[in-house]
PDB file of N, CA and C in Angstrom:
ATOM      1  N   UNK A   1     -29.670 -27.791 -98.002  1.00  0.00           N
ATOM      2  CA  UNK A   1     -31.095 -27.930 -98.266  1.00  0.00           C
ATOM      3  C   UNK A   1     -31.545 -29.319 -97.828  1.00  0.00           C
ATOM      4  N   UNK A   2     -32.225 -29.048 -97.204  1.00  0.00           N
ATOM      5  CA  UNK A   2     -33.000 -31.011 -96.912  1.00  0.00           C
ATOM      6  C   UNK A   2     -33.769 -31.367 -97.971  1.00  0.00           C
ATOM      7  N   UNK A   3     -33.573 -32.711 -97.815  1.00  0.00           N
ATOM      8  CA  UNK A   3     -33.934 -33.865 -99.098  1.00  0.00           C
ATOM      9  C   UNK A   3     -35.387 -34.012 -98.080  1.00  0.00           C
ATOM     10  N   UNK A   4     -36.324 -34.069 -99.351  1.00  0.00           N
ATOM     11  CA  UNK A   4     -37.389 -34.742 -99.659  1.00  0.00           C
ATOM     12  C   UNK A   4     -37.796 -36.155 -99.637  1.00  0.00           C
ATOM     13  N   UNK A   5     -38.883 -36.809 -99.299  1.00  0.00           N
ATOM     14  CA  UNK A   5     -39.128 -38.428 -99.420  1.00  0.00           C
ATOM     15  C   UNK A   5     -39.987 -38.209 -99.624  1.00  0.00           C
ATOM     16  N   UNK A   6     -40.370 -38.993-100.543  1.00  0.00           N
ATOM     17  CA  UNK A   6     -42.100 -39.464-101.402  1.00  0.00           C
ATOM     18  C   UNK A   6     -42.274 -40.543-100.161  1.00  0.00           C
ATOM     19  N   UNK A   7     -43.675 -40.913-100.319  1.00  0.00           N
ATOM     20  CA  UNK A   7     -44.093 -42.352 -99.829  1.00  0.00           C
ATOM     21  C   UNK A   7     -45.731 -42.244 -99.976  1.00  0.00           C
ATOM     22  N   UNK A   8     -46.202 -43.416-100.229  1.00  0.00           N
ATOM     23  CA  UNK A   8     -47.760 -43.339-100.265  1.00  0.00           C
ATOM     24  C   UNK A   8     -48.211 -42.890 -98.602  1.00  0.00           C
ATOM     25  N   UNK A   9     -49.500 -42.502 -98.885  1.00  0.00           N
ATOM     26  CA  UNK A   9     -50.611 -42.331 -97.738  1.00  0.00           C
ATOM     27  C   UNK A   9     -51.675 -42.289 -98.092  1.00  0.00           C
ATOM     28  N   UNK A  10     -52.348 -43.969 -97.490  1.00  0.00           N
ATOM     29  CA  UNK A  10     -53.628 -43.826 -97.371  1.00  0.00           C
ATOM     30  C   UNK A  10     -54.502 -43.037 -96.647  1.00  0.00           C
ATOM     31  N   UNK A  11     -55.318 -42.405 -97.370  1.00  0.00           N
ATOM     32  CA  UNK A  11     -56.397 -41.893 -96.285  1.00  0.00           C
ATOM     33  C   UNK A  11     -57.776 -42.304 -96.874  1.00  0.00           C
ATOM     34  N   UNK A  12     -58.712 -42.275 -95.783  1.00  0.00           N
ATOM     35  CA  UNK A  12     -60.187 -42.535 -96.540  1.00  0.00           C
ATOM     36  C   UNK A  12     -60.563 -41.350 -97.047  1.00  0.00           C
ATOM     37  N   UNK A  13     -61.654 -41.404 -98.054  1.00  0.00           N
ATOM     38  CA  UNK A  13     -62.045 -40.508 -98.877  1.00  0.00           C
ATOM     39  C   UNK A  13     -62.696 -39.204 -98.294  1.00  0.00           C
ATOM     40  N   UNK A  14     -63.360 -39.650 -97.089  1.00  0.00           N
ATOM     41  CA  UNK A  14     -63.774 -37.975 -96.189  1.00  0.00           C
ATOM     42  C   UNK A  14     -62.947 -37.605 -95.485  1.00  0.00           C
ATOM     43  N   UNK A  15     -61.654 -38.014 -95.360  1.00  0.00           N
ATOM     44  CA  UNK A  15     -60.658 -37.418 -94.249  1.00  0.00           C
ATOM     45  C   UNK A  15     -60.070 -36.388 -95.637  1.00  0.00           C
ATOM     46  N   UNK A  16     -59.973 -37.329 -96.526  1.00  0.00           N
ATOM     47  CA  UNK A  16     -58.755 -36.939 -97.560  1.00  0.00           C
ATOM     48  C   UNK A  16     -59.872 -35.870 -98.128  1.00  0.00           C
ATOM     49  N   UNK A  17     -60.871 -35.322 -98.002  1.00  0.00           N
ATOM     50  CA  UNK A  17     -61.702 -34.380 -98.601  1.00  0.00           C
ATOM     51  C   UNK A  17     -61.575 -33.177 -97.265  1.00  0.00           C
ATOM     52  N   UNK A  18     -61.415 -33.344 -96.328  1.00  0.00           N
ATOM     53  CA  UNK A  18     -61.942 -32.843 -95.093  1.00  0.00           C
ATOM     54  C   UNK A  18     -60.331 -32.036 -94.771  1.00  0.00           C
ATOM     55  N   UNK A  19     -59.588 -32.769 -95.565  1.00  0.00           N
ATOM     56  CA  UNK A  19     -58.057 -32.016 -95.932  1.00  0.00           C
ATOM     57  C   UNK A  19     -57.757 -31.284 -96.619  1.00  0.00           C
ATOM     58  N   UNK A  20     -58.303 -31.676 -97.719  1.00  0.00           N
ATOM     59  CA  UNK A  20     -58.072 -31.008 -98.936  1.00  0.00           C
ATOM     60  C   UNK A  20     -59.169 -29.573 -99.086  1.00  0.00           C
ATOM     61  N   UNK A  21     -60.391 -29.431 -98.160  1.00  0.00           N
ATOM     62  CA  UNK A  21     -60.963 -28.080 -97.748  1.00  0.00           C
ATOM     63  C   UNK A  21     -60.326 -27.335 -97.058  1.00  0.00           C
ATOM     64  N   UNK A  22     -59.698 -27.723 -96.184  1.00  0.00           N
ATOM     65  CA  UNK A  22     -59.213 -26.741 -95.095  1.00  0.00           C
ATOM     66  C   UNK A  22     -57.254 -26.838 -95.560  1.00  0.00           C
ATOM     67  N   UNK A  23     -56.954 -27.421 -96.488  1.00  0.00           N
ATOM     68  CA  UNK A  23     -55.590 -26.878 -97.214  1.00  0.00           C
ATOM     69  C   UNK A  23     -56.144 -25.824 -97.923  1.00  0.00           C
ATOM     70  N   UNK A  24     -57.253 -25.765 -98.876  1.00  0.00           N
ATOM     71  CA  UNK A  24     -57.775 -24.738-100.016  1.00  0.00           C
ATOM     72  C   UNK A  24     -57.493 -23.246 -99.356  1.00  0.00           C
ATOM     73  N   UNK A  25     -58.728 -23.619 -97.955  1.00  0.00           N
ATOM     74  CA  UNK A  25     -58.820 -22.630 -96.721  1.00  0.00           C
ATOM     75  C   UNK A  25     -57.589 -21.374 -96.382  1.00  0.00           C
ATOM     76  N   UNK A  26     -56.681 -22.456 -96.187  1.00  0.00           N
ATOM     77  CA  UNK A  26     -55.168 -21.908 -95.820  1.00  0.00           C
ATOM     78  C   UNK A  26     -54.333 -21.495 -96.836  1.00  0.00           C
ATOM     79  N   UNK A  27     -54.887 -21.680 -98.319  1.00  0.00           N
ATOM     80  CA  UNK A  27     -53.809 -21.517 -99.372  1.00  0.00           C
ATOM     81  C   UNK A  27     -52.541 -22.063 -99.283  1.00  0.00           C
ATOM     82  N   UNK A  28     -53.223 -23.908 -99.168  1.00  0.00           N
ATOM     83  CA  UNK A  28     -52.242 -24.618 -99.421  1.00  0.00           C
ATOM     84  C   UNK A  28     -52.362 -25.522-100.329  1.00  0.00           C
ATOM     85  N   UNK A  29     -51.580 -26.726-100.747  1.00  0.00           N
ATOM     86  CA  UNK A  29     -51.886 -28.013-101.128  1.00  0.00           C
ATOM     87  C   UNK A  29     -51.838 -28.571-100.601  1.00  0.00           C
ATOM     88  N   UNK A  30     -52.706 -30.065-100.799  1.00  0.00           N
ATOM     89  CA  UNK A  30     -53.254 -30.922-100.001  1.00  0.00           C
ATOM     90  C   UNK A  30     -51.443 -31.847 -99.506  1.00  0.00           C
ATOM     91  N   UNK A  31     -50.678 -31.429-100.120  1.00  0.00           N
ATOM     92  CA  UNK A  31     -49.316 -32.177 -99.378  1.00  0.00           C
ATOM     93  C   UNK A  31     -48.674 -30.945 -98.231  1.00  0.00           C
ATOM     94  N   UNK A  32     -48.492 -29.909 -98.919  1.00  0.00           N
ATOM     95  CA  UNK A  32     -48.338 -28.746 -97.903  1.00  0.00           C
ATOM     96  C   UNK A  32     -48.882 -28.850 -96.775  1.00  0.00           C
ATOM     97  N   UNK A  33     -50.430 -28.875 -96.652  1.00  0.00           N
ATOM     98  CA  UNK A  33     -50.945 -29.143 -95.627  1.00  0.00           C
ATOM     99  C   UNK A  33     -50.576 -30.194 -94.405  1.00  0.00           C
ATOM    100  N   UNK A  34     -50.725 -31.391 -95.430  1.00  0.00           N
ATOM    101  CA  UNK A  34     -50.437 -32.578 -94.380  1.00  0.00           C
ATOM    102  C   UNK A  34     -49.110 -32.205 -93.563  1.00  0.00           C
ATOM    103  N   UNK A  35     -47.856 -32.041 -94.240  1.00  0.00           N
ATOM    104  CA  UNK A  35     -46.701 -31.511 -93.802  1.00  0.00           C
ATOM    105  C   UNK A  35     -46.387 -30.231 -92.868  1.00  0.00           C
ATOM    106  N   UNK A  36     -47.252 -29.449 -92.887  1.00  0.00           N
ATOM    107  CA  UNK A  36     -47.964 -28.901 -91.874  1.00  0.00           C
ATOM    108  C   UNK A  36     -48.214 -29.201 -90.996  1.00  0.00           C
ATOM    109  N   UNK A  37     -49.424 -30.227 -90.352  1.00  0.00           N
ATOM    110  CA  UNK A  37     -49.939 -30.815 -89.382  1.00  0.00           C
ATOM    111  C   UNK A  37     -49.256 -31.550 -88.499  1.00  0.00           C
ATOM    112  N   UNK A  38     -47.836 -32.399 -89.705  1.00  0.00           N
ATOM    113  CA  UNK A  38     -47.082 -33.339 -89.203  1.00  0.00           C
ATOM    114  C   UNK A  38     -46.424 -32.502 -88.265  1.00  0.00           C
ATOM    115  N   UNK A  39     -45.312 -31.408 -89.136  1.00  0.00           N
ATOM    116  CA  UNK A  39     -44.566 -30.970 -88.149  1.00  0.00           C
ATOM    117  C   UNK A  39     -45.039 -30.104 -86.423  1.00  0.00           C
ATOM    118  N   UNK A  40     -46.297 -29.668 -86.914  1.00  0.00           N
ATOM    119  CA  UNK A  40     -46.968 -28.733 -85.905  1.00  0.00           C
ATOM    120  C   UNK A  40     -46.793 -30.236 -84.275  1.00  0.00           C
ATOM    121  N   UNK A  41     -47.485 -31.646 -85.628  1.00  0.00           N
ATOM    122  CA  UNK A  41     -47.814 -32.197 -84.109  1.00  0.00           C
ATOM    123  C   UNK A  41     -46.037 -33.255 -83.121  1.00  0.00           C
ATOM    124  N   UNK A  42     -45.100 -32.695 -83.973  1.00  0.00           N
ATOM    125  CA  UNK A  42     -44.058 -33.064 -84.158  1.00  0.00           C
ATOM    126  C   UNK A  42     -43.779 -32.452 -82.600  1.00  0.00           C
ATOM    127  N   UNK A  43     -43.613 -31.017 -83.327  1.00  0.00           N
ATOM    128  CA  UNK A  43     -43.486 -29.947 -81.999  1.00  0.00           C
ATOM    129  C   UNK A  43     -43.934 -29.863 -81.092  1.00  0.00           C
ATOM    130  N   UNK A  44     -45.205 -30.738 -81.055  1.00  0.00           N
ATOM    131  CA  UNK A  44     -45.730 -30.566 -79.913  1.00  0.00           C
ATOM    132  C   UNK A  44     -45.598 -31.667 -78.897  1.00  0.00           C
ATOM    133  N   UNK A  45     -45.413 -32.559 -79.635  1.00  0.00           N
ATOM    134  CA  UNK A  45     -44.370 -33.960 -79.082  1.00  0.00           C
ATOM    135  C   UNK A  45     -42.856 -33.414 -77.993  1.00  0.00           C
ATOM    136  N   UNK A  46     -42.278 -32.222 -78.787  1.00  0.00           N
ATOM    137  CA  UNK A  46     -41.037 -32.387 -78.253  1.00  0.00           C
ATOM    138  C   UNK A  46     -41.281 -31.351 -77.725  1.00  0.00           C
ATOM    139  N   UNK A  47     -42.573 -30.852 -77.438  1.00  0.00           N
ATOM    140  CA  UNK A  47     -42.485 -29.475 -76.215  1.00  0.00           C
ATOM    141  C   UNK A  47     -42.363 -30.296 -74.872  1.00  0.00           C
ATOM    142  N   UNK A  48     -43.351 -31.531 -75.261  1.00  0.00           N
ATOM    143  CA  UNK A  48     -43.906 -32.383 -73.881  1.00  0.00           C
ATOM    144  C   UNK A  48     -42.522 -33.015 -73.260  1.00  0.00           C
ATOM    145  N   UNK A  49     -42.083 -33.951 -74.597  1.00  0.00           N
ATOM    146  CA  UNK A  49     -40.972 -34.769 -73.790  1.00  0.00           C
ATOM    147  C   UNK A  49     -39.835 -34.413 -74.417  1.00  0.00           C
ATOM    148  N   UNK A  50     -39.740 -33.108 -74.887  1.00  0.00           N
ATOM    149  CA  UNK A  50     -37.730 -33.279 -75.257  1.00  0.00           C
ATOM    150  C   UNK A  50     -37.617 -32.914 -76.845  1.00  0.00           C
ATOM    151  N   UNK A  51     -36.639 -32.450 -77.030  1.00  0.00           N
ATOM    152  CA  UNK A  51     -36.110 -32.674 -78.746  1.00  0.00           C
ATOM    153  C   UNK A  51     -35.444 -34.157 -79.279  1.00  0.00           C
ATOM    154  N   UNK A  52     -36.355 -34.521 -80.028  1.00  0.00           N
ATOM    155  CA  UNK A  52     -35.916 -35.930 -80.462  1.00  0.00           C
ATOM    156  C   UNK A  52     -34.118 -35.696 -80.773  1.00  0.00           C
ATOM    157  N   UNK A  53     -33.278 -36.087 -81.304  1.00  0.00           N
ATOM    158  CA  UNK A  53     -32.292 -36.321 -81.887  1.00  0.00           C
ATOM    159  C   UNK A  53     -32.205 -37.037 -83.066  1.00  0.00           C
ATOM    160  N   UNK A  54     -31.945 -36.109 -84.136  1.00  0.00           N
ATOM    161  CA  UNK A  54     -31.650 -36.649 -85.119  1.00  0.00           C
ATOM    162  C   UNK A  54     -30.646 -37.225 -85.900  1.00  0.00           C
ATOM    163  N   UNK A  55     -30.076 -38.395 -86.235  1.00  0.00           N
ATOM    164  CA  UNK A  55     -28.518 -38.127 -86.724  1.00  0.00           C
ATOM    165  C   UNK A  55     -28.164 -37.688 -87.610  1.00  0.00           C
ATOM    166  N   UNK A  56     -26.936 -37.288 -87.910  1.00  0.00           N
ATOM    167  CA  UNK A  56     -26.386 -36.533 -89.118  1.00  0.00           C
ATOM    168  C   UNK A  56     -25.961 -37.139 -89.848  1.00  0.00           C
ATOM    169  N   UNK A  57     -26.063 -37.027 -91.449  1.00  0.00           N
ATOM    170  CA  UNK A  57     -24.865 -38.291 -91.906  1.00  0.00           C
ATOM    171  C   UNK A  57     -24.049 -37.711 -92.570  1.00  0.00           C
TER     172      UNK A  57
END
């Protein structure tokens, strides 16, 4: 199972509203969501240039 990391994130108050509508939207939470977006734009990173490498420990 992969481990989890907390960490703060700022956002301003209409982004962080403008998230938290369109998580509702999707029947998500506003962390679901973000984690969402991340990985989507993750993938789309490594369509362009490659699969990052991750190490194992």
């Amino acid at each position: 199972m992969p481990v989890s990391y907390n960490f703060p994130l700022r956002l301003d108050d209409d982004l962080r509203e403008k998230l938290r509508y369109i998580a509702e939207k999707n029947s998500r939470s506003l962390n679901k969501e973000i984690e969402f977006l991340v990985k989507k734009h993750v993938e789309a990173y490594e369509k362009e240039h490659g699969a990052i490498a991750v190490p194992k420990e």
